[in-house]
PDB file of N, CA and C in Angstrom:
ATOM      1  N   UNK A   1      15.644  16.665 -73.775  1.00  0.00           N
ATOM      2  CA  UNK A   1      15.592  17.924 -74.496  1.00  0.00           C
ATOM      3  C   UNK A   1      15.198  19.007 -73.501  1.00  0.00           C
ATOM      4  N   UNK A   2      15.664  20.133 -73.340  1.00  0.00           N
ATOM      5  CA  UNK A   2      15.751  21.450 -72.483  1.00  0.00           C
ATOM      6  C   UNK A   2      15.396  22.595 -73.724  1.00  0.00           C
ATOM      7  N   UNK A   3      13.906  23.037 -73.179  1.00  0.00           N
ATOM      8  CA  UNK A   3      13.259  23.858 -74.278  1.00  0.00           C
ATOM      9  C   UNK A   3      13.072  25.611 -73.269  1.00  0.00           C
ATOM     10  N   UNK A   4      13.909  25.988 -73.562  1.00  0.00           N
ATOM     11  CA  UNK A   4      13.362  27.392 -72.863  1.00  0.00           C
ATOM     12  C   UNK A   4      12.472  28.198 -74.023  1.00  0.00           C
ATOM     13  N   UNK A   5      11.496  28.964 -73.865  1.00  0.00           N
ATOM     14  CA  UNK A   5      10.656  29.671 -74.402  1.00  0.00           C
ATOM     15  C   UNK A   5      10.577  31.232 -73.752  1.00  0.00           C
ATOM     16  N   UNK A   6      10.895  31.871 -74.845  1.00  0.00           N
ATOM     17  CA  UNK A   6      10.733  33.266 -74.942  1.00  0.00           C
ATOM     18  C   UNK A   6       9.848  33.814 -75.311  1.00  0.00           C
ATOM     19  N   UNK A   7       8.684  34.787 -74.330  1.00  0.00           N
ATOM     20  CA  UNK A   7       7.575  34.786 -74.469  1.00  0.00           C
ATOM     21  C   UNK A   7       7.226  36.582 -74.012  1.00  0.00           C
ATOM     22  N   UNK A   8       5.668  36.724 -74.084  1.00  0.00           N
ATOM     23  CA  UNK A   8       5.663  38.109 -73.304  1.00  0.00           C
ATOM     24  C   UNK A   8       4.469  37.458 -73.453  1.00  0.00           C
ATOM     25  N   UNK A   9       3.568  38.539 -71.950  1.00  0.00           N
ATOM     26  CA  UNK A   9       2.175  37.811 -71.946  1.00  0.00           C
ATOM     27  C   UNK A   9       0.740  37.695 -73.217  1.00  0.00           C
ATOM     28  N   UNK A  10       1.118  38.695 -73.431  1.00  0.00           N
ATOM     29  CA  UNK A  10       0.029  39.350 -74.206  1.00  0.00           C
ATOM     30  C   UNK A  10       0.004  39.019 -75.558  1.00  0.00           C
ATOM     31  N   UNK A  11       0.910  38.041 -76.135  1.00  0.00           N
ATOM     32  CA  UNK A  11       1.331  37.548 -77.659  1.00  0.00           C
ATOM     33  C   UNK A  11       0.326  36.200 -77.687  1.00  0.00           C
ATOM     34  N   UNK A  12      -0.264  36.501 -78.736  1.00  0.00           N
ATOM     35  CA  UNK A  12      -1.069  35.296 -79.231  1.00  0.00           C
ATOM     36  C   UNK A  12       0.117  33.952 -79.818  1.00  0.00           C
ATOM     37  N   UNK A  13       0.884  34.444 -80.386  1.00  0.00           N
ATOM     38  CA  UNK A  13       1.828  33.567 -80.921  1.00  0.00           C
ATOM     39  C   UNK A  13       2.381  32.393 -79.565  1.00  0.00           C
ATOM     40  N   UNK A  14       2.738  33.812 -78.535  1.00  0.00           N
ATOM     41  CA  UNK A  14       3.266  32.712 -77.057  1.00  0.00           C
ATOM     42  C   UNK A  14       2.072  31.922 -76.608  1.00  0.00           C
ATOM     43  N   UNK A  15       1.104  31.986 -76.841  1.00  0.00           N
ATOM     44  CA  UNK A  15       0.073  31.193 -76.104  1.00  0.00           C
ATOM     45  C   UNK A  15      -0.125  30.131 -76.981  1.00  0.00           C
ATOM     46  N   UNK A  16      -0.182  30.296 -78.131  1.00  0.00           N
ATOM     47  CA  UNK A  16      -0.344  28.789 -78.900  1.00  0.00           C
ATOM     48  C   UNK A  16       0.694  27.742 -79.105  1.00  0.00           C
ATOM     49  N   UNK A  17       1.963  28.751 -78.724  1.00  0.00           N
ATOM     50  CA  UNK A  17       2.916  27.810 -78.492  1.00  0.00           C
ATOM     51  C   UNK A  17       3.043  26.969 -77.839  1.00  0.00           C
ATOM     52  N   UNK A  18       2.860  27.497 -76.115  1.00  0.00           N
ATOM     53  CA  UNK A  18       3.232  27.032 -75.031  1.00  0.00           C
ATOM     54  C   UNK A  18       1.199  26.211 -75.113  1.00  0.00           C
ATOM     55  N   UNK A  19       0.674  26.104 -75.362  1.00  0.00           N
ATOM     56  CA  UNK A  19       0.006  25.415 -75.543  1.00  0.00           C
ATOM     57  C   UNK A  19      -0.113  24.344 -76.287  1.00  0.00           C
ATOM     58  N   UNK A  20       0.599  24.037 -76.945  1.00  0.00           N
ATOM     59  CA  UNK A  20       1.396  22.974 -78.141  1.00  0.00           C
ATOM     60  C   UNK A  20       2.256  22.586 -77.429  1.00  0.00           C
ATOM     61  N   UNK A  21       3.197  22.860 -77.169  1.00  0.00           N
ATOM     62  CA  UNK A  21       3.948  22.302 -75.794  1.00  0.00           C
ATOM     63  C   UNK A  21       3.315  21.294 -75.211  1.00  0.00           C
ATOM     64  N   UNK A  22       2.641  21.680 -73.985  1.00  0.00           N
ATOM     65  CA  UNK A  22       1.508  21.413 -72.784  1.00  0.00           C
ATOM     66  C   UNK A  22       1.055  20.080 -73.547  1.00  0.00           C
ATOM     67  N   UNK A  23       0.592  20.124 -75.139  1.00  0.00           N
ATOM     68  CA  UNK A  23      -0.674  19.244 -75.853  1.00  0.00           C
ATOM     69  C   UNK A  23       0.505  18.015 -75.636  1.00  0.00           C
ATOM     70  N   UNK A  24       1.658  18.322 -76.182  1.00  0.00           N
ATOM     71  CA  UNK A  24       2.859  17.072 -76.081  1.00  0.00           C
ATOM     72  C   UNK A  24       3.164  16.594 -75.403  1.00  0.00           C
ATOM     73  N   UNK A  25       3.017  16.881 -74.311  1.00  0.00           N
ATOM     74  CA  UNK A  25       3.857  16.738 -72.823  1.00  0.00           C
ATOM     75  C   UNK A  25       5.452  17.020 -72.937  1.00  0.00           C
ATOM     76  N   UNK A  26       5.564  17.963 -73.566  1.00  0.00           N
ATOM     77  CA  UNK A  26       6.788  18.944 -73.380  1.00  0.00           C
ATOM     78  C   UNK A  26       7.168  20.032 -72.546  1.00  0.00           C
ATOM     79  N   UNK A  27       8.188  19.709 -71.208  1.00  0.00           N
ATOM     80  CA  UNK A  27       8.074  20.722 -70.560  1.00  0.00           C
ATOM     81  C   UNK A  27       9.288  21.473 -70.728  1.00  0.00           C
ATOM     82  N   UNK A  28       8.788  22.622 -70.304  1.00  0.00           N
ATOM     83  CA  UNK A  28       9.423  24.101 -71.209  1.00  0.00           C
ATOM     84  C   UNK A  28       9.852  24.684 -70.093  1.00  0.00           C
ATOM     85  N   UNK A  29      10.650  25.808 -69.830  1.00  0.00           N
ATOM     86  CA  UNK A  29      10.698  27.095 -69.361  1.00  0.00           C
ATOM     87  C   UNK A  29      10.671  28.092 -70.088  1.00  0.00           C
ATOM     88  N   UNK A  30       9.861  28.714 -69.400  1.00  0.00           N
ATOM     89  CA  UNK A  30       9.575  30.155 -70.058  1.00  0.00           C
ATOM     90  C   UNK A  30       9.893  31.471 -69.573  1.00  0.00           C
ATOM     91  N   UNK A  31      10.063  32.585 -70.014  1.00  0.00           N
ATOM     92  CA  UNK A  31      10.981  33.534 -69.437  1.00  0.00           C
ATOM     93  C   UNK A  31      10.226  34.611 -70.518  1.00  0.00           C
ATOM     94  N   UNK A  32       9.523  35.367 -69.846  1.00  0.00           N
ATOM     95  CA  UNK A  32       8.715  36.403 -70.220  1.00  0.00           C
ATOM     96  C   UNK A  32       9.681  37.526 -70.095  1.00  0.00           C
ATOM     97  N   UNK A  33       9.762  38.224 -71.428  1.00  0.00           N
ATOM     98  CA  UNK A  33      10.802  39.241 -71.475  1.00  0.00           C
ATOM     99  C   UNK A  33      10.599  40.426 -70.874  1.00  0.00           C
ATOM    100  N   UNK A  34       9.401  40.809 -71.150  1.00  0.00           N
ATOM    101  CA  UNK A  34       8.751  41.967 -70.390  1.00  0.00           C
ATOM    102  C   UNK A  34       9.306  42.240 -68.829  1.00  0.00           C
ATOM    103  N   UNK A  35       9.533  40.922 -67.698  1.00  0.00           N
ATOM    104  CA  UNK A  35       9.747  40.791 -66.500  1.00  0.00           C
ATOM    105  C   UNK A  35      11.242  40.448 -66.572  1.00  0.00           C
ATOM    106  N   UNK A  36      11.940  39.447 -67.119  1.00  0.00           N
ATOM    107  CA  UNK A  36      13.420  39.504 -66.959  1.00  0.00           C
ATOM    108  C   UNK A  36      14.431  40.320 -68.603  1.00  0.00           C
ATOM    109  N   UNK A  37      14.866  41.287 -67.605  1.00  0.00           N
ATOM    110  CA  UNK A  37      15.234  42.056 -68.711  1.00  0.00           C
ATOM    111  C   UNK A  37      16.623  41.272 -69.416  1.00  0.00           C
ATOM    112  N   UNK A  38      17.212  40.677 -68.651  1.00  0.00           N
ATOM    113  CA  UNK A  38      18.266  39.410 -69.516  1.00  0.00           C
ATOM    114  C   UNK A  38      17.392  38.873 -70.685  1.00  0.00           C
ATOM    115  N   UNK A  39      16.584  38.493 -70.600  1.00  0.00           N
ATOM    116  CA  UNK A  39      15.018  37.521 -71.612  1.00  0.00           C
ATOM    117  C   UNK A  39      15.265  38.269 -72.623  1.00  0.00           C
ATOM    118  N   UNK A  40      15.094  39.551 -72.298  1.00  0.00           N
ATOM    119  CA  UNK A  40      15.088  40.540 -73.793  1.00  0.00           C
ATOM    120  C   UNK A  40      15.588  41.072 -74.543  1.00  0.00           C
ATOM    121  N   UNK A  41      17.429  41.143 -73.588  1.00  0.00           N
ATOM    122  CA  UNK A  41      18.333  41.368 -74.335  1.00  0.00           C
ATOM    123  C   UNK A  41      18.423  40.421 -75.461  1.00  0.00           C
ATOM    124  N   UNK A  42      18.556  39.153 -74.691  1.00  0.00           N
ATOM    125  CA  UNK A  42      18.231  37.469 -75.654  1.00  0.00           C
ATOM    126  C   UNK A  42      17.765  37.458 -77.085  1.00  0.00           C
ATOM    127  N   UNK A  43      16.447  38.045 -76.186  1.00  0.00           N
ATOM    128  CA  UNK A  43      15.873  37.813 -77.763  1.00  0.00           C
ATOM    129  C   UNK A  43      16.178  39.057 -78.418  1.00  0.00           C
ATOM    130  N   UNK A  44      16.472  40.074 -78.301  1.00  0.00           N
ATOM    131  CA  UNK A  44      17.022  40.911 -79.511  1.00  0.00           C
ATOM    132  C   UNK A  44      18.129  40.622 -80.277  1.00  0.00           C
ATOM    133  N   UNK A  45      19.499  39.813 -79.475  1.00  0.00           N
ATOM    134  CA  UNK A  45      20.355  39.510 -79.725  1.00  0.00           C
ATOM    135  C   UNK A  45      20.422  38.418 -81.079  1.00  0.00           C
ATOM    136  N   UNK A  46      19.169  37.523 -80.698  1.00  0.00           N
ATOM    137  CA  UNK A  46      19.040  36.875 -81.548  1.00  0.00           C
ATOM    138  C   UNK A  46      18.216  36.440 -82.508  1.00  0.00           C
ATOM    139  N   UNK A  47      17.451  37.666 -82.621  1.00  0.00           N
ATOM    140  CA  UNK A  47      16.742  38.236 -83.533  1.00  0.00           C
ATOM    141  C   UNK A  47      17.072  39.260 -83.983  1.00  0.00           C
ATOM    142  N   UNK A  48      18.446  39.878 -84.366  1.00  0.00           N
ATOM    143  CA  UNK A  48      18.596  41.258 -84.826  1.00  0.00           C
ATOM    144  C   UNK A  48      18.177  42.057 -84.704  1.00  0.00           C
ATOM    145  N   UNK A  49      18.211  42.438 -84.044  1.00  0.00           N
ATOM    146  CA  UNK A  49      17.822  43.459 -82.573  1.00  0.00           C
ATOM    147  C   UNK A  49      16.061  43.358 -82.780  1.00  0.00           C
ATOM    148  N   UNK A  50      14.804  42.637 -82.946  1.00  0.00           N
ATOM    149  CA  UNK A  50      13.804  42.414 -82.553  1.00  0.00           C
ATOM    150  C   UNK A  50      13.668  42.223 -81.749  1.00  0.00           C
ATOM    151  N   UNK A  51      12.600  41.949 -81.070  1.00  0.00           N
ATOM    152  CA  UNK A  51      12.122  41.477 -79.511  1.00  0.00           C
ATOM    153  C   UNK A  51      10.627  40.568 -80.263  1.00  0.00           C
ATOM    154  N   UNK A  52      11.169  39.674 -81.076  1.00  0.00           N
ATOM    155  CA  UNK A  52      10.485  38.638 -81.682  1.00  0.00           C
ATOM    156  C   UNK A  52      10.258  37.346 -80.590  1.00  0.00           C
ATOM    157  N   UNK A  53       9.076  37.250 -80.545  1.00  0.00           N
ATOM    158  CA  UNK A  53       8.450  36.242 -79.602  1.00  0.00           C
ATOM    159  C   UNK A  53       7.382  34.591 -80.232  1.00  0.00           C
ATOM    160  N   UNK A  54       7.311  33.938 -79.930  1.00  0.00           N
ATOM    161  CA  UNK A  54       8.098  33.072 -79.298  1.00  0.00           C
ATOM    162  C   UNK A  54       9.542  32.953 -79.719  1.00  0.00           C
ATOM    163  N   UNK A  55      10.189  33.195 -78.561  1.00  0.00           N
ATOM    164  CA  UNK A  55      12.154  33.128 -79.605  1.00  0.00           C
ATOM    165  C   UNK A  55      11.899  31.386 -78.110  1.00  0.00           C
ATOM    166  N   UNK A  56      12.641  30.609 -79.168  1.00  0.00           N
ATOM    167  CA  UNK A  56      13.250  29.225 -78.623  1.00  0.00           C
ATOM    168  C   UNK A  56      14.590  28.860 -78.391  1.00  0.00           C
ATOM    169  N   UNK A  57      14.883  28.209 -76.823  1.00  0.00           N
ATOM    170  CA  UNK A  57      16.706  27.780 -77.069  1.00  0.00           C
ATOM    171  C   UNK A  57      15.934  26.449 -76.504  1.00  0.00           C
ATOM    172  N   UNK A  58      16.615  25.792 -77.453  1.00  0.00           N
ATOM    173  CA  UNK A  58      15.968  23.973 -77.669  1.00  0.00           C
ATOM    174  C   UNK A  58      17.954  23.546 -77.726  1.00  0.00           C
ATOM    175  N   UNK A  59      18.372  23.376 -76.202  1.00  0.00           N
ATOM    176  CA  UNK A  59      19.347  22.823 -75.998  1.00  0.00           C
ATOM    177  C   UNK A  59      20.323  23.193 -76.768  1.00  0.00           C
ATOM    178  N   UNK A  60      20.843  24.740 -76.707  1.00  0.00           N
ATOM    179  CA  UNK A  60      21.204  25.751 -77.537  1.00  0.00           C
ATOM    180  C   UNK A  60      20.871  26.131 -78.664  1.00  0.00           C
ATOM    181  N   UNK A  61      19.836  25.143 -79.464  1.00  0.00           N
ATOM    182  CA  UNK A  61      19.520  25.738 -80.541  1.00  0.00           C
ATOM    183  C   UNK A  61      18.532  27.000 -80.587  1.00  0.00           C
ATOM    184  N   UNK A  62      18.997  28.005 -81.442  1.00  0.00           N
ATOM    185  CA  UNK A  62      17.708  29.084 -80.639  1.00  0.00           C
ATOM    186  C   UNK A  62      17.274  29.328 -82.340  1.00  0.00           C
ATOM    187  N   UNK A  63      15.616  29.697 -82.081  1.00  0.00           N
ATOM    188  CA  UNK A  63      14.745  29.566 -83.396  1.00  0.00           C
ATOM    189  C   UNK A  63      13.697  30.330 -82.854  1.00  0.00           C
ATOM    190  N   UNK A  64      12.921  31.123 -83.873  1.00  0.00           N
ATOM    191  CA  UNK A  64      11.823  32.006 -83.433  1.00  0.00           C
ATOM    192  C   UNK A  64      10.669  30.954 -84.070  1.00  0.00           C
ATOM    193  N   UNK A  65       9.455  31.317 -83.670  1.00  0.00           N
ATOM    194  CA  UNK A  65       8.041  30.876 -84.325  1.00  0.00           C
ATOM    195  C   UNK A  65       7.137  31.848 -84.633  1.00  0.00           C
ATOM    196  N   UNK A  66       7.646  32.782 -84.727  1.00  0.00           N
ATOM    197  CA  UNK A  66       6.567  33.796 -85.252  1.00  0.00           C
ATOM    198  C   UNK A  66       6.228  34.362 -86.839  1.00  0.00           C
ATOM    199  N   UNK A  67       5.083  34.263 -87.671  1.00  0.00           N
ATOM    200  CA  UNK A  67       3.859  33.409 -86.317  1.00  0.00           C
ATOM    201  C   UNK A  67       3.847  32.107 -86.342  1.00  0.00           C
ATOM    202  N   UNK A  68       3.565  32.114 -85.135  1.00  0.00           N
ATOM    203  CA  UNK A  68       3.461  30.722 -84.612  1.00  0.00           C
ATOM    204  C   UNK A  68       2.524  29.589 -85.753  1.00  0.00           C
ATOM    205  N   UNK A  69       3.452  28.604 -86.294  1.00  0.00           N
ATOM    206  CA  UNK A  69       2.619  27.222 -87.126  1.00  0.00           C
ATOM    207  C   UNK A  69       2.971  25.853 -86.441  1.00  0.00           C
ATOM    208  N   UNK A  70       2.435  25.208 -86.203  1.00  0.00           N
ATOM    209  CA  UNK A  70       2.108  24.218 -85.450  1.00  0.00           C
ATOM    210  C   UNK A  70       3.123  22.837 -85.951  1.00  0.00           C
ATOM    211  N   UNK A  71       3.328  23.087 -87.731  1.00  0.00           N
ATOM    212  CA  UNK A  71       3.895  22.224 -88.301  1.00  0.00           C
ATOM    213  C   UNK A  71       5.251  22.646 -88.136  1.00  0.00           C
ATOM    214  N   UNK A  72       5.860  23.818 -88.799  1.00  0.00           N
ATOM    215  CA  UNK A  72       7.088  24.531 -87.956  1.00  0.00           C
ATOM    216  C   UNK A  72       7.461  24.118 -86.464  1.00  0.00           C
ATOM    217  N   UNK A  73       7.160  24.212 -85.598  1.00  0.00           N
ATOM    218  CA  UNK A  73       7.414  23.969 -84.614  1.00  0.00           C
ATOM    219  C   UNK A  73       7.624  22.698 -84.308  1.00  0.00           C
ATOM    220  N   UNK A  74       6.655  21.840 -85.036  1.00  0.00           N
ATOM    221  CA  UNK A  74       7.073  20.193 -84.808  1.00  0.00           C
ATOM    222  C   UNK A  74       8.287  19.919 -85.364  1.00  0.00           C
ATOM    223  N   UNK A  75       8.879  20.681 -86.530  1.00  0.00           N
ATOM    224  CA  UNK A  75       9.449  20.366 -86.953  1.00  0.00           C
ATOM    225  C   UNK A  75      11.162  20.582 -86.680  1.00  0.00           C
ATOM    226  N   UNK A  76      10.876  21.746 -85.851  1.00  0.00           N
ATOM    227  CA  UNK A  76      12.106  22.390 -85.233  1.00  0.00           C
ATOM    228  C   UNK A  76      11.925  21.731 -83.987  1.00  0.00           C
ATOM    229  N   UNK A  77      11.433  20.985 -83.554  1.00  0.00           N
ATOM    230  CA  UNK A  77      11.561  20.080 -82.356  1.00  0.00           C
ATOM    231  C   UNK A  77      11.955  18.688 -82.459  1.00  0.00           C
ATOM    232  N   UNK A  78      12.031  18.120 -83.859  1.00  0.00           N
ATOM    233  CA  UNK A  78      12.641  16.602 -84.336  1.00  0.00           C
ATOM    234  C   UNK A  78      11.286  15.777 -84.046  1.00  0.00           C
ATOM    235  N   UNK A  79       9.914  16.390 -83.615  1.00  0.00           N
ATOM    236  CA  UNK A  79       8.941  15.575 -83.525  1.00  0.00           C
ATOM    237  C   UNK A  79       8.471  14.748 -84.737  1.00  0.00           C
TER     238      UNK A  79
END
């Protein structure tokens, strides 16, 4: 599984994510929109025009978590 994570620093939502991640031993890439401006087109694109964070592409599937729930996320991961 190939989990990219769409993030910006300062979002509480991205930190509990990618910390849920980490707890699994799920490794991620992450791509902070703020710094790659491709990241942000992304996530507006696929968030209707938001810049909604955590946005996920889980091996093309792309899904937001905001806000971030712990059970959601397991669940959009097939865990």
């Amino acid at each position: 599984m190939h989990i990219r994570i769409y993030t910006t620093s300062w979002c509480p939502d991205c930190r509990q994510a990618k910390r849920f991640l980490e707890e699994c031993q799920l490794p991620f890439e992450e791509i902070d929109i703020e710094v790659e401006l491709s990241g942000a087109k992304f996530v507006k694109h696929a968030n209707d025009g938001k810049r909604k964070v955590p946005t996920f592409d889980v091996d093309g599937r792309i899904f937001s978590c905001s806000p971030f729930s712990a059970h959601g996320l397991k669940q959009a991961l097939g865990l």
